[in-house]
Structure formats: structure tokens, C-alpha cells
Protein backbone atom coordinates (compact mmCIF):
# COMPACT_ATOMS: atom_id res chain seq x y z
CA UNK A 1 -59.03 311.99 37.17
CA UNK A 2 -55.70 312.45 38.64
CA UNK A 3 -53.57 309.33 39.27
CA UNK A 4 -52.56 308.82 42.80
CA UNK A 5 -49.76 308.20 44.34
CA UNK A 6 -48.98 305.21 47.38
CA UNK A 7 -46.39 305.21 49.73
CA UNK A 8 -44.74 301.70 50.28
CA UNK A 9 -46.44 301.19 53.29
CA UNK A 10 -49.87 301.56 51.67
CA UNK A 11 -48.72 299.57 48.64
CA UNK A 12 -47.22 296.78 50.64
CA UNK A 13 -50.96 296.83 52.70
CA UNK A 14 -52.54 296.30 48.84
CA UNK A 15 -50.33 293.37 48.12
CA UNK A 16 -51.04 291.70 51.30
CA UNK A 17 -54.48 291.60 50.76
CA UNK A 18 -54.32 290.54 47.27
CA UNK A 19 -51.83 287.46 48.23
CA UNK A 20 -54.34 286.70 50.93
CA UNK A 21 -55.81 283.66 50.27
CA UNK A 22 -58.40 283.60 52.69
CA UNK A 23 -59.50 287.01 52.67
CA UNK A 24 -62.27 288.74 50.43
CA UNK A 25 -62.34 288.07 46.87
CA UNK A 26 -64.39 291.44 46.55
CA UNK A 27 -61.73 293.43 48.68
CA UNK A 28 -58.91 291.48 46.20
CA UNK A 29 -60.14 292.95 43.28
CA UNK A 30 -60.09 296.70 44.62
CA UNK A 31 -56.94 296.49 45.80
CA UNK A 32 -55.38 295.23 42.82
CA UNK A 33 -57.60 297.86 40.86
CA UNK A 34 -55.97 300.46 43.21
CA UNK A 35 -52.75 299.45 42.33
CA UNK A 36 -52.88 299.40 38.18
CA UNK A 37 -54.36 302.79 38.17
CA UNK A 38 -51.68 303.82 40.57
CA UNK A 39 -49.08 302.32 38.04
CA UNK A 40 -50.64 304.16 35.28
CA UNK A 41 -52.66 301.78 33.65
CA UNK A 42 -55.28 303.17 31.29
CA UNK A 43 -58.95 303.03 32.15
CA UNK A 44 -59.88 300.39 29.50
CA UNK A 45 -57.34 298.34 30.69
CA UNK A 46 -58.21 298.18 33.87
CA UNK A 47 -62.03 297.55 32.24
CA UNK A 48 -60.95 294.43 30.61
CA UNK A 49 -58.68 293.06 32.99
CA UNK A 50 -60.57 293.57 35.84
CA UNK A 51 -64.46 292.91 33.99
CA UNK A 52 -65.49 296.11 35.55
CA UNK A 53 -67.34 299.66 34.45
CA UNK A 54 -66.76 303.31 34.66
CA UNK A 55 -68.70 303.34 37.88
CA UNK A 56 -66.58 300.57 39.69
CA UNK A 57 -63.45 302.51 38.78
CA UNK A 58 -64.85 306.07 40.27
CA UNK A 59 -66.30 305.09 43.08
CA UNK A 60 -63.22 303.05 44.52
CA UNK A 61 -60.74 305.86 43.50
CA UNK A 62 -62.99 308.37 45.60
CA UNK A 63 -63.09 305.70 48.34
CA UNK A 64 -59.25 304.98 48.57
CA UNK A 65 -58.62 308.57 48.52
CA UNK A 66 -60.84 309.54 51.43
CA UNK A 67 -60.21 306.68 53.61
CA UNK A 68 -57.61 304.53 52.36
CA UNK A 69 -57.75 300.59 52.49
CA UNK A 70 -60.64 301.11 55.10
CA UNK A 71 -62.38 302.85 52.24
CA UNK A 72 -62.12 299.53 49.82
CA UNK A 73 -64.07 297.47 52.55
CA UNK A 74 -67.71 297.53 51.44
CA UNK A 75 -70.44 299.46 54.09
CA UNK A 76 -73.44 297.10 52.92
CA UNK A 77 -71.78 293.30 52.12
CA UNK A 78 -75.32 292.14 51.47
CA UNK A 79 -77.93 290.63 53.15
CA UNK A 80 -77.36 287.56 54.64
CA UNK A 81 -79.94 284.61 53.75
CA UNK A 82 -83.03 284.42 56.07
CA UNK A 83 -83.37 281.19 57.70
CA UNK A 84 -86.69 279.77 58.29
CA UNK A 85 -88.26 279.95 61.63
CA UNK A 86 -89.69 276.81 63.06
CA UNK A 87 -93.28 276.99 62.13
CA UNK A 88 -92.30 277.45 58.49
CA UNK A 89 -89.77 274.94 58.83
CA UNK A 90 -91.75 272.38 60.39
CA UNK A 91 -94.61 272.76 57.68
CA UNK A 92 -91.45 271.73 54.88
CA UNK A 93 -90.87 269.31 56.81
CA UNK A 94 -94.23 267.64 57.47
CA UNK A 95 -94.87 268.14 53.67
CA UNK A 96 -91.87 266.25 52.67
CA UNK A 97 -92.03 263.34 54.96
CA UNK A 98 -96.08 262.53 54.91
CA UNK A 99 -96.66 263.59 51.95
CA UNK A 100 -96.74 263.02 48.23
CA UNK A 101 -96.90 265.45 45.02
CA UNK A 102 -100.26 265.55 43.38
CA UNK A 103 -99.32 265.16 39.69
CA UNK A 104 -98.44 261.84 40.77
CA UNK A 105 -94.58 262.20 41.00
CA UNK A 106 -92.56 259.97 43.15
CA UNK A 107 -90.66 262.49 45.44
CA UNK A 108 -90.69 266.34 45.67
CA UNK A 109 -88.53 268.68 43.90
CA UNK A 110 -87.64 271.81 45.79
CA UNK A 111 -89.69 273.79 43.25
CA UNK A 112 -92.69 271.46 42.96
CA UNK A 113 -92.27 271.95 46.71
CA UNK A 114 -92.25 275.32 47.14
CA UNK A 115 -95.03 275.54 44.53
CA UNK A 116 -97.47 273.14 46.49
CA UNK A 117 -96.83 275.26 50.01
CA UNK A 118 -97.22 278.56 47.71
CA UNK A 119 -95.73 281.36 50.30
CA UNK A 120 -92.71 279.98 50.90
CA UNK A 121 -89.49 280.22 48.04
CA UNK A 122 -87.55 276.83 46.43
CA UNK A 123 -84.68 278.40 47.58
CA UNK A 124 -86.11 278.21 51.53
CA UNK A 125 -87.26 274.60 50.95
CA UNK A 126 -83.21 274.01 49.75
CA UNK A 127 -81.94 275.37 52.98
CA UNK A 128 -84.35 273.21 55.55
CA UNK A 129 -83.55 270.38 53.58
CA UNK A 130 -80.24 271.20 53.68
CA UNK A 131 -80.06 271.72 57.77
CA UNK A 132 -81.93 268.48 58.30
CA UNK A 133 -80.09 266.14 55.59
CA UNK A 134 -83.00 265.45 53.24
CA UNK A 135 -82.50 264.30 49.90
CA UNK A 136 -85.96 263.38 48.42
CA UNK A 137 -84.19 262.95 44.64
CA UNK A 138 -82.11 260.08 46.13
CA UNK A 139 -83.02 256.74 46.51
CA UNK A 140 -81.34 253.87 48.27
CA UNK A 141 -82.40 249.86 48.16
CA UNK A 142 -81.65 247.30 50.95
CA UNK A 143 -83.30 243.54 51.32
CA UNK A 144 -83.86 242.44 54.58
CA UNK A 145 -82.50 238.80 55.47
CA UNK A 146 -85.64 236.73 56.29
CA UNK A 147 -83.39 234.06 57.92
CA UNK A 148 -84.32 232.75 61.04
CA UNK A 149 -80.65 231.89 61.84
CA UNK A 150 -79.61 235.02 60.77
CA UNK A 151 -78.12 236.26 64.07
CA UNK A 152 -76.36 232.64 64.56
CA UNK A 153 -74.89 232.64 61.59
CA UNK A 154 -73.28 235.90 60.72
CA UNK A 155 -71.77 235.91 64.20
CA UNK A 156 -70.17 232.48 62.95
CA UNK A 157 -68.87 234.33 59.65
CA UNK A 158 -67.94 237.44 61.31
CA UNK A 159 -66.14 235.20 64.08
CA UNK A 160 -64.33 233.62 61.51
CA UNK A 161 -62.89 237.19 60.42
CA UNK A 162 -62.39 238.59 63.39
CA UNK A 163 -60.85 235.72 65.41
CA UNK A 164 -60.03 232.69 62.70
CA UNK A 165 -59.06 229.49 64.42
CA UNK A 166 -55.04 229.35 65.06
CA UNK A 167 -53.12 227.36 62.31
CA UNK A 168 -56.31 227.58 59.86
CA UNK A 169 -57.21 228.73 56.23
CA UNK A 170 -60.24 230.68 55.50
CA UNK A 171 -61.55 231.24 52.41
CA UNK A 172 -64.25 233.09 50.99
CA UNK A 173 -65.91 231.28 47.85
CA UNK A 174 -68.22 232.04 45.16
CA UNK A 175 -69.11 231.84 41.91
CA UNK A 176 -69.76 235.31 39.41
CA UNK A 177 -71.82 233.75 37.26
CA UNK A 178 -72.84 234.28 33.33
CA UNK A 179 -69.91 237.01 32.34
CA UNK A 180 -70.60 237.77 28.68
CA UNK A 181 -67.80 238.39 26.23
CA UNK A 182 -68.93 241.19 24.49
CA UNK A 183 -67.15 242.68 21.44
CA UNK A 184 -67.98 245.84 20.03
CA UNK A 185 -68.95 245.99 16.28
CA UNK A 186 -67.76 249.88 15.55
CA UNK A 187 -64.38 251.16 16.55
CA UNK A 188 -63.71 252.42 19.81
CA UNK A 189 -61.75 256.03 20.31
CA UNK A 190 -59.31 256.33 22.69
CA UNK A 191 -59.03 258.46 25.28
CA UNK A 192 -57.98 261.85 23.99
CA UNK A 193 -57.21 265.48 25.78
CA UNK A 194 -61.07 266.73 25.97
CA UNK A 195 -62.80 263.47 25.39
CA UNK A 196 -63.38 260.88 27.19
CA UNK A 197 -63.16 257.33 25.73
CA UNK A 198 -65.79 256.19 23.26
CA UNK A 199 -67.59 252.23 22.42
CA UNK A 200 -69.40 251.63 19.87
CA UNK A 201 -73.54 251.50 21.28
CA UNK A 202 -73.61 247.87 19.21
CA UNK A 203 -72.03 245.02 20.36
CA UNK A 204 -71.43 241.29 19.52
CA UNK A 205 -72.26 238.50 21.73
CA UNK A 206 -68.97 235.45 21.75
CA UNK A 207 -70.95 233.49 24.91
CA UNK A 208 -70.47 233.72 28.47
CA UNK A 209 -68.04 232.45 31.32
CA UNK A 210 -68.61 231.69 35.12
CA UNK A 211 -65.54 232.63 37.30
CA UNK A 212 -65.24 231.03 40.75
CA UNK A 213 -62.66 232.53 42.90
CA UNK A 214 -61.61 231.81 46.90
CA UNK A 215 -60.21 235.40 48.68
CA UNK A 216 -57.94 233.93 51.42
CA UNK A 217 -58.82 236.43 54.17
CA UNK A 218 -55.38 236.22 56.09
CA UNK A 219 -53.46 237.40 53.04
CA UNK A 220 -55.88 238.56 50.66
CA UNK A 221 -55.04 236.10 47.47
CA UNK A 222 -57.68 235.01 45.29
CA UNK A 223 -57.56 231.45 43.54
CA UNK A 224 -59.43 231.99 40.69
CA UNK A 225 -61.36 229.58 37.98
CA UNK A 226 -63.39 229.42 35.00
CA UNK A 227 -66.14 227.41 33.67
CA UNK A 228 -68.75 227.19 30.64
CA UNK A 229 -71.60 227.05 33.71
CA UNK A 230 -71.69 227.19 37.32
CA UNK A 231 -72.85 223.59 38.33
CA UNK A 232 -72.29 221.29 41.47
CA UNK A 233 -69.84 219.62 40.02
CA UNK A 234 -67.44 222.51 39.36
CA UNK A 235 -68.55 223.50 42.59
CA UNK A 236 -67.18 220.82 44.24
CA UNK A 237 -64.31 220.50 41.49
CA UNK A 238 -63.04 224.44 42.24
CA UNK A 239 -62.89 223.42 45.90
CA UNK A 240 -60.49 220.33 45.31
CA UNK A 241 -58.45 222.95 43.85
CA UNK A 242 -58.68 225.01 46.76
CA UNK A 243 -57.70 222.36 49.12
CA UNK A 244 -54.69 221.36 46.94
CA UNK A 245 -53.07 224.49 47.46
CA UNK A 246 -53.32 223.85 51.14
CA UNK A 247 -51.11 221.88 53.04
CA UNK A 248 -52.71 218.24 53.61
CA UNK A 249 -54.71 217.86 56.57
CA UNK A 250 -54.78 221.53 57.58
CA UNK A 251 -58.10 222.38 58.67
CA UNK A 252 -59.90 224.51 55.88
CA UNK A 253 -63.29 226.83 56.63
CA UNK A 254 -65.21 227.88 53.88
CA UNK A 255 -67.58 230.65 53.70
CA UNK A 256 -70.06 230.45 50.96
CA UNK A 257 -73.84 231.72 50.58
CA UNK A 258 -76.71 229.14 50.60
CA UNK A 259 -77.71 228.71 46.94
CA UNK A 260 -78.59 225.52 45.66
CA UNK A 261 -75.53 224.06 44.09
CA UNK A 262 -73.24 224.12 47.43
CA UNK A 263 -75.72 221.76 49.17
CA UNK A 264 -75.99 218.99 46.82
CA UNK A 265 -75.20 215.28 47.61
CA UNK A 266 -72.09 216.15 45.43
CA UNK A 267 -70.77 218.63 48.33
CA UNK A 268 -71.67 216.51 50.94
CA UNK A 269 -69.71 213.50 49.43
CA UNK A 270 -66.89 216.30 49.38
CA UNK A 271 -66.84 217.11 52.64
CA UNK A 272 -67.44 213.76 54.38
CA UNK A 273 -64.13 212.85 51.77
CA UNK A 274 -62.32 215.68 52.98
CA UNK A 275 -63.04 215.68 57.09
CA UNK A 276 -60.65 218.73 57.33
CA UNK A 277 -62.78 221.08 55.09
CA UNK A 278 -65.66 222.96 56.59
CA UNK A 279 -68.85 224.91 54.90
CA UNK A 280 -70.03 227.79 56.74
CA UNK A 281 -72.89 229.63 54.73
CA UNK A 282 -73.79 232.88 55.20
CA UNK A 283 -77.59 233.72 56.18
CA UNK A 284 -79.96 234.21 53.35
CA UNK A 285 -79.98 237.73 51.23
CA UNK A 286 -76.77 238.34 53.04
CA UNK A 287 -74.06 237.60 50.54
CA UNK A 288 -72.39 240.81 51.47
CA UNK A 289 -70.76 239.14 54.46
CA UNK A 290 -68.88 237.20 51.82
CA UNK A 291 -65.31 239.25 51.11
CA UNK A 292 -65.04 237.83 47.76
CA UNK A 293 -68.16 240.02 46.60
CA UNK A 294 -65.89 242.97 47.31
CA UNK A 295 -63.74 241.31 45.12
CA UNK A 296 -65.96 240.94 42.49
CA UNK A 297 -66.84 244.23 42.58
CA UNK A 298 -63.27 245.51 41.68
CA UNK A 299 -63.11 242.83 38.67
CA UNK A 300 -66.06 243.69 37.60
CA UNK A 301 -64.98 247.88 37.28
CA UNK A 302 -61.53 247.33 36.29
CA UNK A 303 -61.83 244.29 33.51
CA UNK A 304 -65.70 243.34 32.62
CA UNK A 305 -67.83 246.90 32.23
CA UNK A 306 -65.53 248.18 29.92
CA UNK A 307 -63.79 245.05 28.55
CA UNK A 308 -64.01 244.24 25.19
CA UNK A 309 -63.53 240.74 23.99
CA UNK A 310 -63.09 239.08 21.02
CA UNK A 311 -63.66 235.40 22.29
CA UNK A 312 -64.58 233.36 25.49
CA UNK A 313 -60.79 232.47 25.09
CA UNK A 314 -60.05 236.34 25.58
CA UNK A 315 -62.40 237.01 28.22
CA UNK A 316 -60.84 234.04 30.45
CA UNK A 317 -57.54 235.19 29.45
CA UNK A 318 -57.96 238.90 30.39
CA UNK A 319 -59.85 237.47 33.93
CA UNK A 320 -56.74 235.17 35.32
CA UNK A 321 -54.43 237.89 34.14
CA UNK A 322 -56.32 240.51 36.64
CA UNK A 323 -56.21 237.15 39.33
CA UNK A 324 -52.36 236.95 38.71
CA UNK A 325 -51.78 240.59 38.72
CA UNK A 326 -53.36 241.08 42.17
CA UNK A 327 -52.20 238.21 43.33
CA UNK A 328 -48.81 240.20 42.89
CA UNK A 329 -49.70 242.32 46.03
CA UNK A 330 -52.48 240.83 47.63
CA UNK A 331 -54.18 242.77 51.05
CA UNK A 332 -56.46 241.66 53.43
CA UNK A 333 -59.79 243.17 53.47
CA UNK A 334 -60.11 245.13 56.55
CA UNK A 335 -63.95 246.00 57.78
CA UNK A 336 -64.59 248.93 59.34
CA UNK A 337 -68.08 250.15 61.29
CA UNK A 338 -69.90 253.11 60.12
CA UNK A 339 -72.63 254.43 62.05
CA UNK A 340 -75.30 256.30 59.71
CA UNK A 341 -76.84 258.42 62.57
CA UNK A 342 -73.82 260.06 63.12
CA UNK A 343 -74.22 261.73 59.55
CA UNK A 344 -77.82 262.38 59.32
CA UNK A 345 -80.44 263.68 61.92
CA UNK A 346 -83.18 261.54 63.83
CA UNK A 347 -86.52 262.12 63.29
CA UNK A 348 -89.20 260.94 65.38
């Protein structure tokens, strides 16, 4: 086969589409095929550089030839994917929503699916699920607040957020309770260029710590504590602390969640001592109104699930160092709303 020769108009046309980033990654590779055997690359070459055959070589040569880059654009791209019509797509969807799999499963696989309608394809059940946003392998959890007060009192938390009284401190307070120091009894290995870091599956038990902490929300600092247990008394002993940071006699709202050990006679004797503190608990099952659980969310990623320690002296050590380090640069939590219809279709 005779090698061909391109003018520069037809070789700067062949660049172009290779440098095209958006274009066709099909139409790419002829082009830049076009050009090595122009440039008098050999045909095996061109075979192992491009991952192509004898075939793919002749029949783009013939193609350039007769037609130029017109000839390189394919006359039959494929067929694009049918999409279900809305009886078949209504009977996926009435099979996944009001119905279960009869080997007892919990949720549907596209396959067992496709399989239980028996004319229709897995890949078909992927594409309805797809336009409709069902995800039968997922599963969320929530817990509905059975408080009767709920409505009262998250609009008093959230108030306190949004609109905190003028010259006031507000502090979010609770305890993470029962942090083990683990220790690992094998060697761990670092983190290395194509493996990821490695603990030993057996570990070492050295006891367990409480940490109380108080998020101011205007700044974003965390006063942080620990304790052998989480009891009344420290209770009431971390929030002696927290008023001593304050200036005396500023007023002081606290916003805790309703267990057992912030309503003792202990607390009460606490507040009615300290007339400028306030308690204002969140509604029950709703500790996520609390900003310090965010908190303990990020201590509990960056320091405990992958923290070993050798002691209850190293875990508290390694826990006020994190406090002291954020404290550093402290933010504000900043809540935003997201509406979950807007991402996923109604069904009625």
C-alpha cells in the first residue's frame, strides 16, 4: 500500500482533532493513525501503538483517500440504548416499590430483577432506576423524636443559633462517653507508595476515657475535659469550668440533650448557685441539634478510629492536643438547609 502524502492544510485539520479534547475519541485515533502512516511508520508499529489490526489500518487508509477527514467520521456510530416505554417502565417500577424477591432477599438486585420480570434485560431495569433515582442496595436509618415538646424546643435551640441573646455565651455541651485506648499487639506498616497503611487485626485493651467538651458557637472553641466516667458530678464539675472561663455574671446558655445525669439534684443545686447559667435541652432522639456532635465526629475520624494508644495517659494526651490544636483556628459551625426533593423524584 502506497504511503500518502498530506498537504499542511489537511495535516493541520488531523492535529486539531487529535488536540481536541472534547471531540471523538474514535475519530482521535484515526487521525493520529493517518498521520504515522503518512510519516512512514511501519504497519506493526502503528499495530502496537495504536492496539489495532490489519483491517483497522486498510479500511481507514481507503477512507481518507476517498473522502478525506469526512471519510474518518464513522457512517454507523452505533445504536443508541433503547429506553423503556412507560408500560414497561411502570411494571419496574411497581415491582421494585411493592414488592419483595422470593428467595427471601431484602431488596432487588437489577439482575434478580430482571430475572423475576423475565422479558425485560438487567441492563433496562439499571436505566429506569437510574431516571427515577432508585437505589434498592442502599439503605439509610433515621429515629423519629417522640417528644411532645419537640417543636417548642428545637425552635428554642435553633433560636439560640440563629439569633443568640446580645452580650451572651452559648455553648454546646456533652459528654463522648467510654473512648477505649486501644493498642495494637503486632506492628503497624506505614503508609507506603501502593499500600495503604496497615494495624495489626489484634489489639490490647489500657481502659477507657469520657471526654466532655463545650463548642462556643460564636467562635467555634471547644473547652475540652476528661474523666474515668461520665457522672453528675463531673457533669456539674466540667460546667464550673465552663463558667470560669467566662466573665463573672455574664449570662451563660447551655445546650445539652436530656439524659439522666444533667437533671440531677446536683445540676439543679448548680444552677440555682449560678443564677446566670441556663440549661436548654434539646428534644429527645434529637442530639443532632447539638453542634458539639459535629465536633465529635471530626475527633472521632482524625484521633480515635485510627489512634493507637499505649495508656489512658496517652489517649487523654493525644485528645487535649487535637482540643488545643483546633483551638488554634477555631470556626463557627455554619448550618445550611438542604431540601431532599430537589435531588430525587416524588412518587405518589
Amino acid at each position: 500500500m502506497h504511503r500518502m502524502k498530506l498537504t499542511a492544510d489537511e495535516r493541520g485539520e488531523l492535529e486539531a482533532v487529535i488536540r481536541k479534547r472534547s471531540g471523538s475519541a474514535a475519530l482521535a485515533r484515526r487521525a493520529r493513525y493517518v498521520l504515522l502512516w503518512a510519516d512512514g511508520e511501519r504497519r506493526v508499529d502503528i499495530r502496537a501503538k495504536l492496539a489495532c489490526n490489519d483491517a483497522f489500518v486498510t479500511r481507514w487508509t481507503k477512507a481518507f483517500e476517498l473522502q478525506g477527514l469526512a471519510g474518518l467520521v464513522s457512517l454507523h456510530p452505533g445504536r443508541a440504548p433503547v429506553r423503556p416505554v412507560a408500560k414497561l417502565e411502570a411494571r419496574v417500577l411497581n415491582k421494585t416499590l411493592k414488592h419483595k424477591p422470593k428467595d427471601g432477599s431484602t431488596h432487588w438486585s437489577s439482575r434478580k430483577l430482571a430475572a423475576e420480570l423475565g422479558d425485560v434485560s438487567f441492563s433496562a431495569v439499571q436505566r429506569v432506576w437510574r431516571k427515577h433515582g432508585l437505589q434498592p442496595h442502599r439503605l439509610e436509618r433515621h429515629l423519629v423524636s417522640n417528644d411532645p415538646d419537640f417543636e417548642t424546643k428545637a425552635a428554642d435551640v435553633i433560636g439560640l443559633y440563629l439569633n443568640p441573646p446580645a452580650h451572651a455565651a452559648v455553648f454546646c455541651v456533652d459528654e463522648k462517653t467510654a473512648i477505649q485506648a486501644l493498642d495494637r499487639k503486632d506492628r503497624m506498616l506505614p503508609l507506603a507508595p501502593g499500600r495503604a497503611e496497615s494495624h495489626g487485626f489484634e489489639y490490647k485493651r489500657n481502659g477507657t476515657l469520657s471526654l466532655f467538651a463545650a463548642l462556643n458557637t460564636a467562635t467555634g472553641e471547644v473547652l475540652g475535659m476528661t474523666a474515668p466516667r461520665h457522672t453528675s458530678e463531673q457533669f456539674v464539675s466540667f460546667l464550673g469550668d465552663v463558667v470560669g472561663t467566662q466573665p463573672q455574671g455574664r449570662e451563660i446558655h447551655v445546650i445539652c440533650d436530656n439524659v439522666s445525669s444533667h437533671k440531677t439534684e446536683l445540676v439543679e443545686a448548680f444552677l440555682a448557685e449560678h443564677e446566670n447559667v441556663r440549661i436548654h435541652y434539646t428534644p429527645t432522639y434529637s442530639s443532632w441539634l447539638n453542634q458539639v456532635e459535629n465536633w465529635f465526629s471530626r475527633i472521632q475520624r482524625d484521633v480515635i478510629s485510627r489512634g493507637i494508644f499505649t495508656s489512658l495517659k496517652d489517649l487523654d494526651k493525644k485528645l487535649m492536643r487535637y482540643i488545643r490544636q483546633h483551638n488554634k483556628a477555631p470556626k463557627p459551625l455554619k448550618w445550611k438547609y438542604d431540601n431532599p426533593q430537589r435531588r430525587h423524584h416524588q412518587f405518589f
